[in-house]
C-alpha atoms as a PDB file:
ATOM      1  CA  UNK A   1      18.374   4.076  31.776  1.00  0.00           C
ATOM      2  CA  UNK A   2      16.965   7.839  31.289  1.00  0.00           C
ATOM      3  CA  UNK A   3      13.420   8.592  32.211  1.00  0.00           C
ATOM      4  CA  UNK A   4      12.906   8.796  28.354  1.00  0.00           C
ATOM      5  CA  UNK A   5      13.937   5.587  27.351  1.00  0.00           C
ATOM      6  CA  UNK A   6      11.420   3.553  29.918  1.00  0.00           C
ATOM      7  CA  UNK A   7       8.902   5.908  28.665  1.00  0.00           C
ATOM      8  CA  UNK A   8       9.278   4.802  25.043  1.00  0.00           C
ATOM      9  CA  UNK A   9       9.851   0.910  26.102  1.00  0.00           C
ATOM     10  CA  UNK A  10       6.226   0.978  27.868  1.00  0.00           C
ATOM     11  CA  UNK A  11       4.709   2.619  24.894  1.00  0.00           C
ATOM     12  CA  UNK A  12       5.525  -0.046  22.895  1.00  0.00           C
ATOM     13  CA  UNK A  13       4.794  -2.532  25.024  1.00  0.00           C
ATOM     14  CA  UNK A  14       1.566  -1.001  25.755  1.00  0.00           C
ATOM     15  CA  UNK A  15       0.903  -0.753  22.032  1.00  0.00           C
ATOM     16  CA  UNK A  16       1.640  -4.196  21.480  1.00  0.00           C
ATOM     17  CA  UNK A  17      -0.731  -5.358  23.980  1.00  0.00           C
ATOM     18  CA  UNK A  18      -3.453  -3.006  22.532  1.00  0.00           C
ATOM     19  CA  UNK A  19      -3.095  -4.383  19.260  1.00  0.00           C
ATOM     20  CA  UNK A  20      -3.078  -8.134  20.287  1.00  0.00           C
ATOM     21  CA  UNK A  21      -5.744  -7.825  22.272  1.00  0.00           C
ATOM     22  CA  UNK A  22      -9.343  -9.051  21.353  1.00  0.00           C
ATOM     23  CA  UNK A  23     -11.977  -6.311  20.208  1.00  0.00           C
ATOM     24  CA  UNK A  24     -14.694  -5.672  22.391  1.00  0.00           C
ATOM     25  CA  UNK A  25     -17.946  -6.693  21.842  1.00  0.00           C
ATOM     26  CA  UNK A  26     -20.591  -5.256  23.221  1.00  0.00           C
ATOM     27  CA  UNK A  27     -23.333  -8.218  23.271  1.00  0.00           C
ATOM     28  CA  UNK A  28     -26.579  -6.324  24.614  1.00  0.00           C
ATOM     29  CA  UNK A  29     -25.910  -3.557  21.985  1.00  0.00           C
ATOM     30  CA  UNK A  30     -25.535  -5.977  19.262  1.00  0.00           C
ATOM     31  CA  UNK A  31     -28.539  -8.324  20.179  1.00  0.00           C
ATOM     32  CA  UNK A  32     -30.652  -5.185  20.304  1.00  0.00           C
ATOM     33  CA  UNK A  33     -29.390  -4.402  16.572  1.00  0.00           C
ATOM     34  CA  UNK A  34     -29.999  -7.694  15.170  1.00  0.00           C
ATOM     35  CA  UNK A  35     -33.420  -7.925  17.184  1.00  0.00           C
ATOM     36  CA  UNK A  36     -34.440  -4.818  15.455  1.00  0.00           C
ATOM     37  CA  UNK A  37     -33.540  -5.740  12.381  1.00  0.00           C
ATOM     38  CA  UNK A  38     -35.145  -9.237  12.151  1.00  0.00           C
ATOM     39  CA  UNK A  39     -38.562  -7.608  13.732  1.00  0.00           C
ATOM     40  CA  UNK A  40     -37.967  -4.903  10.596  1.00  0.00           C
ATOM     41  CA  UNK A  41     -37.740  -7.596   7.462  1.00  0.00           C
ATOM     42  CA  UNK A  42     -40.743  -9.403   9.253  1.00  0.00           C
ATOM     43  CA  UNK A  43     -42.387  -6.311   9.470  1.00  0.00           C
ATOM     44  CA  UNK A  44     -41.557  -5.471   5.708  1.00  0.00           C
ATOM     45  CA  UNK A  45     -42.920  -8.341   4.745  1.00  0.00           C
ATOM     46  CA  UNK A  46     -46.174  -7.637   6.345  1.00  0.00           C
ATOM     47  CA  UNK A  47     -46.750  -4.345   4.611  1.00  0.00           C
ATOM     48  CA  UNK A  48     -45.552  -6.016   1.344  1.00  0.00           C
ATOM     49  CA  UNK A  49     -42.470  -3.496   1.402  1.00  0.00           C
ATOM     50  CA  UNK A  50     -40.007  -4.359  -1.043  1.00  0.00           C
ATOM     51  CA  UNK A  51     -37.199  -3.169   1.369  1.00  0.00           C
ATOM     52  CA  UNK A  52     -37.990  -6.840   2.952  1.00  0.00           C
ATOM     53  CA  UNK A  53     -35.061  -7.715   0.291  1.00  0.00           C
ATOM     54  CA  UNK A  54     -32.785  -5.184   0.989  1.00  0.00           C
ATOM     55  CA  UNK A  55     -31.929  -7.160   4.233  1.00  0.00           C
ATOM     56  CA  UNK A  56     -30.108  -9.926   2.406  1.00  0.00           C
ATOM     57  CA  UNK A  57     -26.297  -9.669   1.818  1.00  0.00           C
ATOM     58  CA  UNK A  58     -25.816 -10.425  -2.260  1.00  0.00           C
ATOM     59  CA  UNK A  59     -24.673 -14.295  -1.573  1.00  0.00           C
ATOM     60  CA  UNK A  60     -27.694 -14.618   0.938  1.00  0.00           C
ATOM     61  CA  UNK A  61     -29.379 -18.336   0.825  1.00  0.00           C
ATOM     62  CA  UNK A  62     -33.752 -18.610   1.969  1.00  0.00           C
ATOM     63  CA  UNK A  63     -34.907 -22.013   2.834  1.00  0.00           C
ATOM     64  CA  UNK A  64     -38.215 -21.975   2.866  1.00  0.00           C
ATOM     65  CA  UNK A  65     -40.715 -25.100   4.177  1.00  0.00           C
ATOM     66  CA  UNK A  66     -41.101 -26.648   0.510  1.00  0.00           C
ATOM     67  CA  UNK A  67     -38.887 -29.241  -0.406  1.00  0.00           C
ATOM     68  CA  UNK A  68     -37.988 -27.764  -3.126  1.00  0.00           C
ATOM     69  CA  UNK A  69     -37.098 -24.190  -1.967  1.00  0.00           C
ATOM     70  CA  UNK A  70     -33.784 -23.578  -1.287  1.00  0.00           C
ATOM     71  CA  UNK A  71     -32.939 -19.632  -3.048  1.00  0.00           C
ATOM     72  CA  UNK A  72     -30.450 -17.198  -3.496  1.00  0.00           C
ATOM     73  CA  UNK A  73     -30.995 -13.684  -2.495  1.00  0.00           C
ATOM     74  CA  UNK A  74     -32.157 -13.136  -6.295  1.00  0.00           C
ATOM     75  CA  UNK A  75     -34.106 -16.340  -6.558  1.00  0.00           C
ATOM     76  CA  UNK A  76     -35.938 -15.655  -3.692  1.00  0.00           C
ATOM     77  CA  UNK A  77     -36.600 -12.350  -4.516  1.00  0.00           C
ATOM     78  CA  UNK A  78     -37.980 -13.499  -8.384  1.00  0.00           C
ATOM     79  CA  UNK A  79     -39.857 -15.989  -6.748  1.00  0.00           C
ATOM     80  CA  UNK A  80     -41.698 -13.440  -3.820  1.00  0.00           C
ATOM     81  CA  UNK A  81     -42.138 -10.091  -5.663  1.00  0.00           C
ATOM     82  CA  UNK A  82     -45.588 -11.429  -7.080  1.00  0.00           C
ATOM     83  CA  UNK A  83     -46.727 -11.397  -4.030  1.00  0.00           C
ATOM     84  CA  UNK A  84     -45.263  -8.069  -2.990  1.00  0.00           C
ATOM     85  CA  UNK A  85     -46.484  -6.018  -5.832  1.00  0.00           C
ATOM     86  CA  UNK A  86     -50.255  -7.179  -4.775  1.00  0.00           C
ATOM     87  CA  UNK A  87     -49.713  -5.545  -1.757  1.00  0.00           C
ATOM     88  CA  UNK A  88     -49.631  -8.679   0.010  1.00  0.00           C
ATOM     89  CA  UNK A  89     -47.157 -10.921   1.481  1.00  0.00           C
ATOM     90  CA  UNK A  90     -47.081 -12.916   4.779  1.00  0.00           C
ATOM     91  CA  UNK A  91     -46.921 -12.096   8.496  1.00  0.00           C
ATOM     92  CA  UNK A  92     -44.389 -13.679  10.916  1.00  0.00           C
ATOM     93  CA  UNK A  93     -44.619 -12.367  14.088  1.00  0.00           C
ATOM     94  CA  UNK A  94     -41.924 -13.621  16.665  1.00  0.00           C
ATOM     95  CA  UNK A  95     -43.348 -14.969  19.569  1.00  0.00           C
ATOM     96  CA  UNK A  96     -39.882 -15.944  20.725  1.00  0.00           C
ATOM     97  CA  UNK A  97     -36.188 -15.892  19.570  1.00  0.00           C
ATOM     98  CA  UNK A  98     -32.239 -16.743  20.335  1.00  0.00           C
ATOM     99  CA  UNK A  99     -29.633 -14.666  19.650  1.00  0.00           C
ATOM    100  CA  UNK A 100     -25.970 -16.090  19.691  1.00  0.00           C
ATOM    101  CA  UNK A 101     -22.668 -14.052  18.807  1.00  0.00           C
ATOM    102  CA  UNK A 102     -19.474 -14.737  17.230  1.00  0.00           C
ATOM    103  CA  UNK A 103     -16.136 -14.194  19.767  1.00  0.00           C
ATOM    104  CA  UNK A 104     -15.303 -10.889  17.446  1.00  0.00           C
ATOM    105  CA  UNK A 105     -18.959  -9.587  16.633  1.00  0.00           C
ATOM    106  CA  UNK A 106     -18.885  -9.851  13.066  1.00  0.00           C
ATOM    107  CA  UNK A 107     -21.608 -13.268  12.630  1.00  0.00           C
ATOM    108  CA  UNK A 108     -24.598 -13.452  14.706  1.00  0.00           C
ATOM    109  CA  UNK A 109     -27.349 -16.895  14.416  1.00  0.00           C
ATOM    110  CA  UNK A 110     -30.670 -16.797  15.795  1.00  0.00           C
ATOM    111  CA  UNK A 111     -33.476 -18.997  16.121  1.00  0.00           C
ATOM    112  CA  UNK A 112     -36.997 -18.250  16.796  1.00  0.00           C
ATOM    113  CA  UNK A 113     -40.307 -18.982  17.023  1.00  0.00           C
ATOM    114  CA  UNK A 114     -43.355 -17.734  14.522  1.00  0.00           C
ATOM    115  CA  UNK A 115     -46.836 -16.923  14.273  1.00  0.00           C
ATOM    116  CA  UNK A 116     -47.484 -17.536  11.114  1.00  0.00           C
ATOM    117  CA  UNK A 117     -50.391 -17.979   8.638  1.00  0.00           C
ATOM    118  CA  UNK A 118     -48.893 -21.993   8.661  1.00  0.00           C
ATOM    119  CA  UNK A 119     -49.770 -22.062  12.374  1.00  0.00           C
ATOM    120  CA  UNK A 120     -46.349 -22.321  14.631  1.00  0.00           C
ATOM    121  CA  UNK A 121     -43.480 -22.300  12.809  1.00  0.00           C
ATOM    122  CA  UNK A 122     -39.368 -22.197  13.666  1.00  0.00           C
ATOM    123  CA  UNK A 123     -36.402 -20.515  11.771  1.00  0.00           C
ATOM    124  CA  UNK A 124     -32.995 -20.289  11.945  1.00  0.00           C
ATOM    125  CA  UNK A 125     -30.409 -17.434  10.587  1.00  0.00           C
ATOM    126  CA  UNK A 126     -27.186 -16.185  10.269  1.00  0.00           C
ATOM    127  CA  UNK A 127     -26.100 -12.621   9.952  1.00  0.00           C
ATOM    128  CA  UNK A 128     -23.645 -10.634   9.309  1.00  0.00           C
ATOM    129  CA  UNK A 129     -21.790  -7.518   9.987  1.00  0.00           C
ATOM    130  CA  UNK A 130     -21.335  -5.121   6.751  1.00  0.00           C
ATOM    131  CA  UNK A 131     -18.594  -2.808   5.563  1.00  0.00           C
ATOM    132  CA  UNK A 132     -20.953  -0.352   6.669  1.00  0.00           C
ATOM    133  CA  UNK A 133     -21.727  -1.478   9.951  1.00  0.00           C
ATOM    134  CA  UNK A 134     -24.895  -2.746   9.338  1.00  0.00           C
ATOM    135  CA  UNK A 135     -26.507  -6.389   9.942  1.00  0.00           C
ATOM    136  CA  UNK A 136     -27.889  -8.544   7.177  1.00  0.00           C
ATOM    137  CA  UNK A 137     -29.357 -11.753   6.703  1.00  0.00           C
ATOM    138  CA  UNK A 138     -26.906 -14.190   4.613  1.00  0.00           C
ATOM    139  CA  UNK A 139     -28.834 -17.471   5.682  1.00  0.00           C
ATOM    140  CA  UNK A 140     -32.474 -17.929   6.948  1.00  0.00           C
ATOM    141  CA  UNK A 141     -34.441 -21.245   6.993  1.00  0.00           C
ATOM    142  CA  UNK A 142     -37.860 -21.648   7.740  1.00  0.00           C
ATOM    143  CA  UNK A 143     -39.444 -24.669   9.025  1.00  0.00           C
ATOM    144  CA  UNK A 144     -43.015 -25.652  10.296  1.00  0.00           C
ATOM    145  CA  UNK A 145     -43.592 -27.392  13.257  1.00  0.00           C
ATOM    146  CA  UNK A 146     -45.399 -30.437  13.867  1.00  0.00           C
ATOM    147  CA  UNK A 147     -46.813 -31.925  17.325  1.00  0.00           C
ATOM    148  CA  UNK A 148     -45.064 -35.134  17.792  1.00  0.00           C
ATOM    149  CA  UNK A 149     -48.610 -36.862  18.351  1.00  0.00           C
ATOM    150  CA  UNK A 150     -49.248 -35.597  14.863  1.00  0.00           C
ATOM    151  CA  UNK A 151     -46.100 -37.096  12.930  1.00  0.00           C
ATOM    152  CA  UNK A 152     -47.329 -40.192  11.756  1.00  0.00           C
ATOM    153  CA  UNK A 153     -50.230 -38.385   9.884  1.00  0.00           C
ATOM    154  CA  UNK A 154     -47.883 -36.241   8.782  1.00  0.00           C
ATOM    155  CA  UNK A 155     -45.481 -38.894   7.324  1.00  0.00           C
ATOM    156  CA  UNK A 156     -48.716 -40.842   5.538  1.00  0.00           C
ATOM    157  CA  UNK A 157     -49.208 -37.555   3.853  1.00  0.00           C
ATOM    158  CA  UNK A 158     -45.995 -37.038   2.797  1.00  0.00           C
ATOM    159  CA  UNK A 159     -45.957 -40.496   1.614  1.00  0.00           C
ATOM    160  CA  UNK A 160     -48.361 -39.622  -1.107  1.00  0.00           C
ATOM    161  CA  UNK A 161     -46.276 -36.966  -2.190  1.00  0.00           C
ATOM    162  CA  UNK A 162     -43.155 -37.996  -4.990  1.00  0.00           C
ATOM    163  CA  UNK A 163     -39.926 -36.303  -3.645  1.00  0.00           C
ATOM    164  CA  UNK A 164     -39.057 -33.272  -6.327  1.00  0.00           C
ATOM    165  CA  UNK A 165     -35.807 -32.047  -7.398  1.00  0.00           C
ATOM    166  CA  UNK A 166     -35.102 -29.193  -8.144  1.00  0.00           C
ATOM    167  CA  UNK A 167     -32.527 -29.066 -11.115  1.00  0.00           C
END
């Protein structure tokens, strides 16, 4: 076999494992992104900057502590820009938070833990990797916390409280 001829062989082969192989993520780099951009929405949502929604993709889904609230990106958005046009919103600050990674870098979830007007409170989300390259939030559910010694007051409470639909 000419020199030539094992040349081309290997660069196929060589090709073939290139293009099998798994892409590369790089984790660190990614949970930096996605930590920036969760601290940003929060942070929009302090300042009562309507780029707070921007952050969504267009199917996203926000849970928020109510019963009853369970919104699309545009729901959610009707439902908060009263309190962004009076300049006020709320303030989350992280005080702790999880980032996890799919195998090929495209879905990211988080949880973390808030400071938050409601005392402690927990959230989950799960983002994902634009066309353009950029993270955004397509599921985020917010939940407060209650100290186990303080569930059965809790639970009398909720007790008093008819269980809504919303239809």
């Amino acid at each position: 076999m000419k020199t030539h001829t094992i040349a081309i062989i290997v660069s196929v082969i060589l090709a073939m494992f290139i293009a099998c192989s798994k892409p590369t993520v790089n984790r660190e780099t990614a949970e930096k992104e996605i930590n920036k951009v969760v601290n940003n929405w929060h942070i929009a949502a302090a300042k009562a900057d309507t780029s707070f929604f921007d952050y969504f993709t267009d199917d996203a889904i926000y849970i928020g502590t109510d019963a009853t609230e369970r919104w699309t990106a545009n729901e959610f958005k009707s439902f908060a820009m009263p309190f962004f046009k009076r300049g006020k919103a709320w303030d989350f600050k992280p005080i702790e938070r999880h980032v996890y990674l799919s195998e090929d870098g495209k879905l990211a979830y988080f949880d973390e833990k808030l400071n938050t007007w409601m005392g402690v409170c927990r959230s989950t989300g799960v983002m994902s990797k634009t066309k353009t390259n950029k993270w955004k939030i397509k599921y985020y559910h917010l939940s407060m916390t209650i100290p186990n010694e303080k569930v059965r007051n809790v639970l009398e409470v909720l007790q008093e409280q008819p269980i809504q639909d919303k239809k």
